[in-house]
PDB file of N, CA and C in Angstrom:
ATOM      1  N   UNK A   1       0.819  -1.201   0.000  1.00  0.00           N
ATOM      2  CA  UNK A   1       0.000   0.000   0.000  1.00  0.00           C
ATOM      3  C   UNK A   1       0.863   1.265   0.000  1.00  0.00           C
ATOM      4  N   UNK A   2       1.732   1.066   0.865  1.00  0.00           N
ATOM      5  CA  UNK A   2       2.859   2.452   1.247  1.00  0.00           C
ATOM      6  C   UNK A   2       3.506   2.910   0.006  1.00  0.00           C
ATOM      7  N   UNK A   3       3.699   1.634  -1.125  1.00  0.00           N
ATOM      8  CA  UNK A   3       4.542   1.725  -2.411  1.00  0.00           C
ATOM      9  C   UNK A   3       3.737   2.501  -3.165  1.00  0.00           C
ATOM     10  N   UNK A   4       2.236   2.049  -3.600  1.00  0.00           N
ATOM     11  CA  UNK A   4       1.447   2.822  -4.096  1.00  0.00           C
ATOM     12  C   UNK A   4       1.564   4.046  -4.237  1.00  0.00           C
ATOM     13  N   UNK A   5       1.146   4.703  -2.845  1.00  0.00           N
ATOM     14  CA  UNK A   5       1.371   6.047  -2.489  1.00  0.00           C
ATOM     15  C   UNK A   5       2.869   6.916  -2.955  1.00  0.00           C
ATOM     16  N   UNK A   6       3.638   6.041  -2.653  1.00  0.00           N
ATOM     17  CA  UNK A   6       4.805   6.759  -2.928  1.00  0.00           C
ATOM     18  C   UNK A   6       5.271   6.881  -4.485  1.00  0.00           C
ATOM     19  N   UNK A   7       4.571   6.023  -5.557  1.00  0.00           N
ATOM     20  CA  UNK A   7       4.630   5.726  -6.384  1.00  0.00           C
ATOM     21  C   UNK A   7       3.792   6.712  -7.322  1.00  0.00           C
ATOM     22  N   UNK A   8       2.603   6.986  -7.041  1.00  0.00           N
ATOM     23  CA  UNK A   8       1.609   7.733  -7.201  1.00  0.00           C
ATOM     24  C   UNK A   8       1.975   9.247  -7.114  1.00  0.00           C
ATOM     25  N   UNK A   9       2.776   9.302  -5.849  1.00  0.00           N
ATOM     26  CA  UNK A   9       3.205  10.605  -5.394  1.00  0.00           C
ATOM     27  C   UNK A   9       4.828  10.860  -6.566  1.00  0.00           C
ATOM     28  N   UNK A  10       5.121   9.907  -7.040  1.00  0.00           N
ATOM     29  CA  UNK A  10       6.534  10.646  -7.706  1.00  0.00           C
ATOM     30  C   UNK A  10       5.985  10.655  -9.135  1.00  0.00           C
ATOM     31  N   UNK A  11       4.851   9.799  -9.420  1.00  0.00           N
ATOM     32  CA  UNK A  11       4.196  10.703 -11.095  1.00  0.00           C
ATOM     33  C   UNK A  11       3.444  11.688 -10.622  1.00  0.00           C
ATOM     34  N   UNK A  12       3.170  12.267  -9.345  1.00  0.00           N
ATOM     35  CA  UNK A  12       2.614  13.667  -9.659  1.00  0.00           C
ATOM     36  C   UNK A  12       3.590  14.429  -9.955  1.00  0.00           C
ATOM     37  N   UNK A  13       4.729  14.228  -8.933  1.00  0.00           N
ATOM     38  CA  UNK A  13       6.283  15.602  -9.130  1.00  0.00           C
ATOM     39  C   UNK A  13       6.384  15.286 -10.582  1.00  0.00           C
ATOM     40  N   UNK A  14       6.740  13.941 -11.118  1.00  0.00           N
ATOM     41  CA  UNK A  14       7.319  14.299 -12.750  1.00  0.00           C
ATOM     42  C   UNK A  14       5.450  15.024 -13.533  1.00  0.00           C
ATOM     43  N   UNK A  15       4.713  14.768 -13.049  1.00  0.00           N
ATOM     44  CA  UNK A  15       3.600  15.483 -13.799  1.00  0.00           C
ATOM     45  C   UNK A  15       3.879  17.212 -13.925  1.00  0.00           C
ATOM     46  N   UNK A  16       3.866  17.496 -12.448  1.00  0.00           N
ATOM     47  CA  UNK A  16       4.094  19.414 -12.031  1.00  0.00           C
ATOM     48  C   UNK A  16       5.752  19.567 -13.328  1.00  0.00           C
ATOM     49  N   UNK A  17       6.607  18.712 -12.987  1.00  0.00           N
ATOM     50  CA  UNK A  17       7.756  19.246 -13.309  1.00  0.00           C
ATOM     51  C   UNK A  17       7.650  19.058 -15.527  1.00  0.00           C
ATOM     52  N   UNK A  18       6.748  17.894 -15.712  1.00  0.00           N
ATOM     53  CA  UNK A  18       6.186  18.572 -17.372  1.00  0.00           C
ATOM     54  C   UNK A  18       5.244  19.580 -17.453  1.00  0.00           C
ATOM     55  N   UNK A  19       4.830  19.814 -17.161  1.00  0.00           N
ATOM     56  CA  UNK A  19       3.676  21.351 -16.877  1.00  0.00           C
ATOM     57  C   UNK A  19       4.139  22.333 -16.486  1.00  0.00           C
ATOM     58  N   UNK A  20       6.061  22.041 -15.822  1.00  0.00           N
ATOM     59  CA  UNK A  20       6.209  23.743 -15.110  1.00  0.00           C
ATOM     60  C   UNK A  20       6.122  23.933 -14.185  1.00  0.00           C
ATOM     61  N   UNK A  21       5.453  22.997 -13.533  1.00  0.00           N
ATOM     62  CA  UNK A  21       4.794  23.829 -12.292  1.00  0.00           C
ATOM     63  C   UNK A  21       5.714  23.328 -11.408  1.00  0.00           C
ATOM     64  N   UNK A  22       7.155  24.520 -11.616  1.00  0.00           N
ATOM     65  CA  UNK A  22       8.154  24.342 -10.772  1.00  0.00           C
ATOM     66  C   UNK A  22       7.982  23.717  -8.809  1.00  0.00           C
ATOM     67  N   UNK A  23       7.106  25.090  -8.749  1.00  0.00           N
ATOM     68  CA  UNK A  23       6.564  25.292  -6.976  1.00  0.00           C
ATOM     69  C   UNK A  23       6.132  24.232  -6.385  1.00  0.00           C
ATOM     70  N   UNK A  24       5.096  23.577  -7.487  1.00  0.00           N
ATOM     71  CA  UNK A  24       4.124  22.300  -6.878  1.00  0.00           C
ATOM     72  C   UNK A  24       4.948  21.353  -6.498  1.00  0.00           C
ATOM     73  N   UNK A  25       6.050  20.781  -7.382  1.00  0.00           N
ATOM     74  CA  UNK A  25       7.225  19.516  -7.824  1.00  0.00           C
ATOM     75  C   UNK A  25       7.645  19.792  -6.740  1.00  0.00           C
ATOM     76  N   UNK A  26       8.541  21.388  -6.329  1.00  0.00           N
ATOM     77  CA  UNK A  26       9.199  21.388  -4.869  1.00  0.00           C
ATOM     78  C   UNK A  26       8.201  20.820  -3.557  1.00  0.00           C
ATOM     79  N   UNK A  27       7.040  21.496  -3.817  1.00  0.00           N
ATOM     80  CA  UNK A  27       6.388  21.344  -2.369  1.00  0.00           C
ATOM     81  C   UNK A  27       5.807  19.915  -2.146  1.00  0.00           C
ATOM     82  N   UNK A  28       5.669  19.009  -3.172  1.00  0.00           N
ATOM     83  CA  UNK A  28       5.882  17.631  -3.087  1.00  0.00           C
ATOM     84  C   UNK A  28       6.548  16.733  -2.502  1.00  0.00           C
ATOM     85  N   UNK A  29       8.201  17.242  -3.366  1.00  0.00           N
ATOM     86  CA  UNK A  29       8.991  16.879  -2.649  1.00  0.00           C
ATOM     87  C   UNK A  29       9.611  17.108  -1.339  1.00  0.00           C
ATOM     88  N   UNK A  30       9.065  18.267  -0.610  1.00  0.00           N
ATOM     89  CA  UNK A  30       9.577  18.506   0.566  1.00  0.00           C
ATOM     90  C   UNK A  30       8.263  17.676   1.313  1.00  0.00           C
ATOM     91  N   UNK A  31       7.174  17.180   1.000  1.00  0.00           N
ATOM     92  CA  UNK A  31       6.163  16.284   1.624  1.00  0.00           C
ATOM     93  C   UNK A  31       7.019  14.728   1.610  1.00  0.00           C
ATOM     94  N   UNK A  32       7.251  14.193   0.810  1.00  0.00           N
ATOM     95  CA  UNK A  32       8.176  12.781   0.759  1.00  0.00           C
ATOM     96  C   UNK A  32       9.060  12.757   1.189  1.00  0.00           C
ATOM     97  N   UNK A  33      10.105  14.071   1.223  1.00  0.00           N
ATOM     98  CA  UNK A  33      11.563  14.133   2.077  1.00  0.00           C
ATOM     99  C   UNK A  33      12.920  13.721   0.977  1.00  0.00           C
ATOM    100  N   UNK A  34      13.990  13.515   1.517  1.00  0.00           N
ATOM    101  CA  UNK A  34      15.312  13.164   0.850  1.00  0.00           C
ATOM    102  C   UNK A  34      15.352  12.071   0.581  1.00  0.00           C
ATOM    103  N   UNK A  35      15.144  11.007  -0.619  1.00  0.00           N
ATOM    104  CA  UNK A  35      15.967   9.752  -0.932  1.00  0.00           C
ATOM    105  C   UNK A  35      16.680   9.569  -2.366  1.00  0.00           C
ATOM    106  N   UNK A  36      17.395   8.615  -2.110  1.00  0.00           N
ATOM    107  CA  UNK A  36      18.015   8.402  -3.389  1.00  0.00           C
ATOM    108  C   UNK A  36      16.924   8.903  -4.720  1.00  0.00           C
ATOM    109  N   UNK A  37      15.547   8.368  -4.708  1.00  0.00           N
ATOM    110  CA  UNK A  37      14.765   8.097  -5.581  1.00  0.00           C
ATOM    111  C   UNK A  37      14.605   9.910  -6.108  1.00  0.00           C
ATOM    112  N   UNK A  38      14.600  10.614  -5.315  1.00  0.00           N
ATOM    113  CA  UNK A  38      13.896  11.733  -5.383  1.00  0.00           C
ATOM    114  C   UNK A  38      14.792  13.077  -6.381  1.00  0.00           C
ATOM    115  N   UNK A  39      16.160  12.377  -6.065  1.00  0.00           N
ATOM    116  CA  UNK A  39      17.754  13.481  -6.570  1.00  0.00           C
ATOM    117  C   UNK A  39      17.703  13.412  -7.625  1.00  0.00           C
ATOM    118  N   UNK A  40      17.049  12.891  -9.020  1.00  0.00           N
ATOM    119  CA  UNK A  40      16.967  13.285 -10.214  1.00  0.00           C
ATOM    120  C   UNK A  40      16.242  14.624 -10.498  1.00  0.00           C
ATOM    121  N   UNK A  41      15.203  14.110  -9.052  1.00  0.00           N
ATOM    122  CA  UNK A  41      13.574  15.282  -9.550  1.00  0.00           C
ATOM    123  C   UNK A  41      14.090  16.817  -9.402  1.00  0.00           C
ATOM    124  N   UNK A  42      14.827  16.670  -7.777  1.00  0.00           N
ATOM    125  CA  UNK A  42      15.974  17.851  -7.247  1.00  0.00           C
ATOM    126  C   UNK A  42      16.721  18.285  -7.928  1.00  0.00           C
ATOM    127  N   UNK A  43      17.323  18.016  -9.187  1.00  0.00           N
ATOM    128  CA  UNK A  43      18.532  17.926 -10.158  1.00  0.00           C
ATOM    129  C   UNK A  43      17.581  18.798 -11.313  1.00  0.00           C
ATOM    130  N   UNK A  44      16.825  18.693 -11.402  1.00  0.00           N
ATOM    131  CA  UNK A  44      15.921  19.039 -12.604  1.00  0.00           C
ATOM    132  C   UNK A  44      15.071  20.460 -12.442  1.00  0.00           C
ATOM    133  N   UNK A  45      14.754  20.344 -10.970  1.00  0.00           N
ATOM    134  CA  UNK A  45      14.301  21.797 -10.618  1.00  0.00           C
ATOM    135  C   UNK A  45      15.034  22.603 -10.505  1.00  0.00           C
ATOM    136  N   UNK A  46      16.298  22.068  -9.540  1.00  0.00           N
ATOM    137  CA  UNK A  46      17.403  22.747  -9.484  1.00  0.00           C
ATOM    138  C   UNK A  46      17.754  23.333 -10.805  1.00  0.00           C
ATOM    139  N   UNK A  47      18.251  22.741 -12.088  1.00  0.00           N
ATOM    140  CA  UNK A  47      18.685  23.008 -13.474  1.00  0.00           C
ATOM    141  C   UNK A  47      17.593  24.398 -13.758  1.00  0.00           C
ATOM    142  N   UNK A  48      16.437  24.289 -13.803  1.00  0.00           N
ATOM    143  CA  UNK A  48      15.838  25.631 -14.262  1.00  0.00           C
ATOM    144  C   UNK A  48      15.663  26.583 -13.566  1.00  0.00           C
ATOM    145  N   UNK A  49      15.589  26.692 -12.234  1.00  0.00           N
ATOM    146  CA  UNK A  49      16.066  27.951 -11.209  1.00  0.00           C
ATOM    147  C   UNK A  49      17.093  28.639 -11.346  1.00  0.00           C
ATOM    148  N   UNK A  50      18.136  27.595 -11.747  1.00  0.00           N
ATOM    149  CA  UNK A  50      19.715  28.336 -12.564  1.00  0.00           C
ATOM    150  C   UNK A  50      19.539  28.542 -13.570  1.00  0.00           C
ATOM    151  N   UNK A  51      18.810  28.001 -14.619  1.00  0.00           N
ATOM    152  CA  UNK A  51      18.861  28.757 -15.683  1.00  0.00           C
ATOM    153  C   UNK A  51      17.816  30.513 -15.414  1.00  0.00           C
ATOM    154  N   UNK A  52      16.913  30.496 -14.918  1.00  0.00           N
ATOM    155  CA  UNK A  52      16.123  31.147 -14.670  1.00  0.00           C
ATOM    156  C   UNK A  52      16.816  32.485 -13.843  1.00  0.00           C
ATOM    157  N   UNK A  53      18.118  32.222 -13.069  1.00  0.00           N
ATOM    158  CA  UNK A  53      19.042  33.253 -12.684  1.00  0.00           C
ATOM    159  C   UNK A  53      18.646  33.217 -11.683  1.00  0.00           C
ATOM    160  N   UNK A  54      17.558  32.514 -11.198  1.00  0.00           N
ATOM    161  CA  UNK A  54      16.950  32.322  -9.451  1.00  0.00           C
ATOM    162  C   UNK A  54      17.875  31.856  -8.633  1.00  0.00           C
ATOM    163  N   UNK A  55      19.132  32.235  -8.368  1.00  0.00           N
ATOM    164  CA  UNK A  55      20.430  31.153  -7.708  1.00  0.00           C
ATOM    165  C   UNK A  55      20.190  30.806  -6.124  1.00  0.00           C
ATOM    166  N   UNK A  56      19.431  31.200  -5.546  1.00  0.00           N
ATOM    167  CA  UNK A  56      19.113  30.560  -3.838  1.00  0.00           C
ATOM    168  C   UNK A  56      18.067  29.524  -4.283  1.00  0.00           C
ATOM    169  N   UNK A  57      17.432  29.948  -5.109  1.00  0.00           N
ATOM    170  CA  UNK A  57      16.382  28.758  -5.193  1.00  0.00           C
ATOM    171  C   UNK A  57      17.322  27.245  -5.634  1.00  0.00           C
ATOM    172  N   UNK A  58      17.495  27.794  -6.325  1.00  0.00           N
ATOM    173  CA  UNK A  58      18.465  26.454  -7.196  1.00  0.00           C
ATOM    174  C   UNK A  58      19.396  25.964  -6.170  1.00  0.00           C
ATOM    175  N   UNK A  59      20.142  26.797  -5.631  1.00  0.00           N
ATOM    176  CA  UNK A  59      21.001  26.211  -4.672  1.00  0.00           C
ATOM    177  C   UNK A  59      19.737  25.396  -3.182  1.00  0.00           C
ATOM    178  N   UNK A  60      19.317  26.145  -3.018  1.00  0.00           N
ATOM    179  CA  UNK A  60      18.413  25.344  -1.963  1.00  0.00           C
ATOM    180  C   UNK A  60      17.966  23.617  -2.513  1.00  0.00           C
ATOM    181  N   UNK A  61      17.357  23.337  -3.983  1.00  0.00           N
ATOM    182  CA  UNK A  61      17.111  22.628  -4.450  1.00  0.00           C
ATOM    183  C   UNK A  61      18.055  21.221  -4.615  1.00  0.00           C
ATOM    184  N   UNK A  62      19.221  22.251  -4.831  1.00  0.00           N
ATOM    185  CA  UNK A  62      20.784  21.428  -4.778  1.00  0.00           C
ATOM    186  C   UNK A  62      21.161  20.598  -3.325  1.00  0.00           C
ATOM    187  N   UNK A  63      20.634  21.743  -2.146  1.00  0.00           N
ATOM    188  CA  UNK A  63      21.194  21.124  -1.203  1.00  0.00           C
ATOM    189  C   UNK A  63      20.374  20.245  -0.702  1.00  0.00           C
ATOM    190  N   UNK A  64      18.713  20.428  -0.857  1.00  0.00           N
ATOM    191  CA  UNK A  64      17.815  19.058  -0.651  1.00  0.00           C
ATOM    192  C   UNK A  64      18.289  17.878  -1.400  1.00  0.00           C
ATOM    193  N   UNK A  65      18.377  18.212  -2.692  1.00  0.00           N
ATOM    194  CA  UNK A  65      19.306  16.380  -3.241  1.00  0.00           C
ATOM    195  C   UNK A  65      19.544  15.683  -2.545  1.00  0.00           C
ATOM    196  N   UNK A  66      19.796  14.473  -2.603  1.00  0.00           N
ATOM    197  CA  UNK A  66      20.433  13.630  -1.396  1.00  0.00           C
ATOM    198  C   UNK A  66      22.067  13.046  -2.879  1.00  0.00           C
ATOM    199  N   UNK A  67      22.597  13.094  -1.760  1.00  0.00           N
ATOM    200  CA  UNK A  67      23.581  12.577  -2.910  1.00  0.00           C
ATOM    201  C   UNK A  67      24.395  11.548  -2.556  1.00  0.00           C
TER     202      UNK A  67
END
């Protein structure tokens, strides 16, 4: 059951993060927390906050990663 959920919950972040919807993807992921599974999603938000010139955001994003 727990897999479900968690499973469910990481096609919503890749859903927000094809739509953009930078904010949602973060506030997702700060609901699930740090795991291995999650540092691609972190890697990806991170990437357009830097491109975007947003550099605390991005760096914040960076340092949630788990690495």
């Amino acid at each position: 059951m727990v897999f479900h959920i968690y499973r469910a919950t990481m096609k919503a972040v890749e859903a927000a993060i094809q739509s953009r919807q930078w904010s949602k993807a973060t506030q997702i992921l700060e609901v699930v927390g740090r795991s291995p599974q999650t540092a691609k999603y972190y890697k990806k938000i991170a990437q357009h906050y830097a491109n975007m010139s947003e550099y605390e955001v991005a760096f914040d994003c960076h340092n949630n990663s788990p690495r």
